[in-house]
Protein backbone atom coordinates (compact mmCIF):
# COMPACT_ATOMS: atom_id res chain seq x y z
CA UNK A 1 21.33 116.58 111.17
CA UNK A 2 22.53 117.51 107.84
CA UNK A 3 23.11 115.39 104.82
CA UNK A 4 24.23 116.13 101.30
CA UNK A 5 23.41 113.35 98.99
CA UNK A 6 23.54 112.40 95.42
CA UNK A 7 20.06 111.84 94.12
CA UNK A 8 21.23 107.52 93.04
CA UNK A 9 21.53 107.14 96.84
CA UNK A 10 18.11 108.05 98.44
CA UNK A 11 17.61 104.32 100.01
CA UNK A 12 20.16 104.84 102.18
CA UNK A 13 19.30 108.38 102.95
CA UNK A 14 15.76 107.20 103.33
CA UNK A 15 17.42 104.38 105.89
CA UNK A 16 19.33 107.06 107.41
CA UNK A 17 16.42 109.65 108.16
CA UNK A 18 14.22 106.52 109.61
CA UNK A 19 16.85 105.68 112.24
CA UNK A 20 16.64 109.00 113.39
CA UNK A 21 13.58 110.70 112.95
CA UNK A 22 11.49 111.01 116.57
CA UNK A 23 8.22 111.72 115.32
CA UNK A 24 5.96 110.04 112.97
CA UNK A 25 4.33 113.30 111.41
CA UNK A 26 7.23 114.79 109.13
CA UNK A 27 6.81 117.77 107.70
CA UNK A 28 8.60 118.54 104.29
CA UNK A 29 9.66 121.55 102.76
CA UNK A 30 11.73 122.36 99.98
CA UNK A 31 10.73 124.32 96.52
CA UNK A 32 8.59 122.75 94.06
CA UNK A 33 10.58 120.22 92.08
CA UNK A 34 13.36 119.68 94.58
CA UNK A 35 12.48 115.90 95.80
CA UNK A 36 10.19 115.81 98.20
CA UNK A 37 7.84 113.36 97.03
CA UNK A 38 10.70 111.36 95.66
CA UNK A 39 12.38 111.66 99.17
CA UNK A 40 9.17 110.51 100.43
CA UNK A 41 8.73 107.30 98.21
CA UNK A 42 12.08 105.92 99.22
CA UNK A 43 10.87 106.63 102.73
CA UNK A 44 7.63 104.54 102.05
CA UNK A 45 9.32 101.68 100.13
CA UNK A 46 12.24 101.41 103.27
CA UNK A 47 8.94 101.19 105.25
CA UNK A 48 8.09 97.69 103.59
CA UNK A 49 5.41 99.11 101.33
CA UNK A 50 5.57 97.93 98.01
CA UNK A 51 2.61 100.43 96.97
CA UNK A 52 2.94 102.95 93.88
CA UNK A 53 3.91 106.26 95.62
CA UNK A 54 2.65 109.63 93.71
CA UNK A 55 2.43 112.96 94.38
CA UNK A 56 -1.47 113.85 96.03
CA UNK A 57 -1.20 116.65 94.24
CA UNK A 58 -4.72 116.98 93.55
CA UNK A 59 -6.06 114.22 95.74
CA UNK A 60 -4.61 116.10 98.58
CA UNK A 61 -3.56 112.44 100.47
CA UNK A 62 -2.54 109.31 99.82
CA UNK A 63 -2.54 106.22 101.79
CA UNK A 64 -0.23 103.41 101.62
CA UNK A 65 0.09 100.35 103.05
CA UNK A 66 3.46 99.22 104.95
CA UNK A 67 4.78 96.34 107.44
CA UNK A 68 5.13 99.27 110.05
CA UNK A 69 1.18 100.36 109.28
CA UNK A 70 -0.55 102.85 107.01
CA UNK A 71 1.45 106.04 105.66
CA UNK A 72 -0.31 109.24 104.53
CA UNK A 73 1.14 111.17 102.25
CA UNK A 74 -0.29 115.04 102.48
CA UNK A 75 0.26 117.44 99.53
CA UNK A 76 -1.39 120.58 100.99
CA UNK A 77 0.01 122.51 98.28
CA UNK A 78 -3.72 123.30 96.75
CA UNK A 79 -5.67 123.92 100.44
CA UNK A 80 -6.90 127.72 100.68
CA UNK A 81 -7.00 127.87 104.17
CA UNK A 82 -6.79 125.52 107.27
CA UNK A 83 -10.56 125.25 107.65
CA UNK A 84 -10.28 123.60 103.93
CA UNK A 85 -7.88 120.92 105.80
CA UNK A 86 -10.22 120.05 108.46
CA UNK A 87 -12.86 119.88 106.36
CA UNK A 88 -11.50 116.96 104.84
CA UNK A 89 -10.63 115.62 108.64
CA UNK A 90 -6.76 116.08 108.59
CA UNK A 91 -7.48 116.36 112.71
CA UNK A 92 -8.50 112.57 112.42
CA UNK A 93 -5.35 111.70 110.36
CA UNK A 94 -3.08 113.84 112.96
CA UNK A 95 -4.97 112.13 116.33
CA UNK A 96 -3.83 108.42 115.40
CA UNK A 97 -0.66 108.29 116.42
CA UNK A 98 -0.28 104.48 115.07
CA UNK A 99 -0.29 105.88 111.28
CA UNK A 100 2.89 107.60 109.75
CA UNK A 101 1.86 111.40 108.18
CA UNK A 102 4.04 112.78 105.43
CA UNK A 103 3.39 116.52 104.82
CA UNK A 104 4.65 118.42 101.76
CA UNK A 105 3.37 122.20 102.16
CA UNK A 106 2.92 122.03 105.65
CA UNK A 107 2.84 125.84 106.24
CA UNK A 108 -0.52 125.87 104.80
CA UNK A 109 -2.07 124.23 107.76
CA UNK A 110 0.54 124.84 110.02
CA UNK A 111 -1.20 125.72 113.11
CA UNK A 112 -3.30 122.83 113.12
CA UNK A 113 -0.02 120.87 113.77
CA UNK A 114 1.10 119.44 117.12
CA UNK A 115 4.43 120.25 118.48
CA UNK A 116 6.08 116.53 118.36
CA UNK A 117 7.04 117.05 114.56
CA UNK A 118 9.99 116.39 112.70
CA UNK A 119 11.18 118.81 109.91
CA UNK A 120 13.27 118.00 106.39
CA UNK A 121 14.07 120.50 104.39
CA UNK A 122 15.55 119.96 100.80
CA UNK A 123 17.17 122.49 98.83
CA UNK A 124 18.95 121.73 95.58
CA UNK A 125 23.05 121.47 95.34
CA UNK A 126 23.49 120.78 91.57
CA UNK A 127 21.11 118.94 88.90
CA UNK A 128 21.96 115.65 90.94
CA UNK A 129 22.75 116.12 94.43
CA UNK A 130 20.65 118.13 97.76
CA UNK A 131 21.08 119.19 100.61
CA UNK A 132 18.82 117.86 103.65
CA UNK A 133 18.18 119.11 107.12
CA UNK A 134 16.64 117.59 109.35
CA UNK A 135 15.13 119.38 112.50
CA UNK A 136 12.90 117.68 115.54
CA UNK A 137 11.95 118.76 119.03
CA UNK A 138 14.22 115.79 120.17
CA UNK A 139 13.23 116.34 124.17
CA UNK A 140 9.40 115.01 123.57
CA UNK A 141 10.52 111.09 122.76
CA UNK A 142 12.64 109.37 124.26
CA UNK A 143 13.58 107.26 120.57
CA UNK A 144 13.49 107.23 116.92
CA UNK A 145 9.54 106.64 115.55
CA UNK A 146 11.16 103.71 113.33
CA UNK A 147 12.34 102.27 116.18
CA UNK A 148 9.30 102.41 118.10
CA UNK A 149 6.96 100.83 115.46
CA UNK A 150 9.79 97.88 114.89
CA UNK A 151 9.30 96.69 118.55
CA UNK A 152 4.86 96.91 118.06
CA UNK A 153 4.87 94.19 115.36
């Protein structure tokens, strides 16, 4: 799915990409300064959490509180290597599948990642608008992740 959106309308993008997204670890790439963690916070907030999002820059994750259960928010941006990330225990984060993962750099741990993933990509249109794409492996669940925690409260 592709969508190109004006920066004023990321709640409804952030809508959008919940209805549709199959997997609850989403992986986010894009160049530094494109969106991502501002993509991400309007994801958090359409979640029902009313917790300050920032980037985990240099905390590496964040965790935030929602109606639909915790969210971690991974910046793995700093990690040298993979053994850095589980280290830390990012294989505890990724074996609880009731919590909602939100990756920014995921090619830095990349092979520690399972294969039910989905993928956003942002690259930059203008100084206002982006381009998104969004990329799952749609055959390993049978619906939407958003869906699926809606009917568990």
């Amino acid at each position: 799915m592709d969508i190109d959106y004006n920066i004023q309308d990321l709640e409804s993008v952030a809508t959008r990409l919940l209805e549709q997204i199959s997997s609850k670890i989403v992986l986010f790439h894009g160049d530094m300064g494109v969106g991502k963690t501002t993509l991400i916070k309007a994801m958090v907030i359409t979640l029902g959490s009313g917790d300050d999002v920032t980037s985990p820059t240099f905390s590496i994750v964040n965790e935030y509180e929602s109606l639909n259960g915790k969210i971690f928010h991974f910046d793995m941006y700093r990690i040298e290597d993979e053994m850095e990330a589980l280290n830390f225990g990012f294989e505890d984060y990724l074996n609880d599948d009731k919590n909602w993962l939100f990756i920014e750099w995921p090619e830095n741990v990349y092979s520690l990642l399972p294969e039910d993933v989905s993928e956003i990509t942002i690259t930059i249109k203008d100084k206002t608008s982006r381009t998104l794409k969004l990329s799952q492996n749609e055959l390993l669940t049978l619906k939407p992740a958003y869906e699926i925690c809606r009917t568990q409260k």
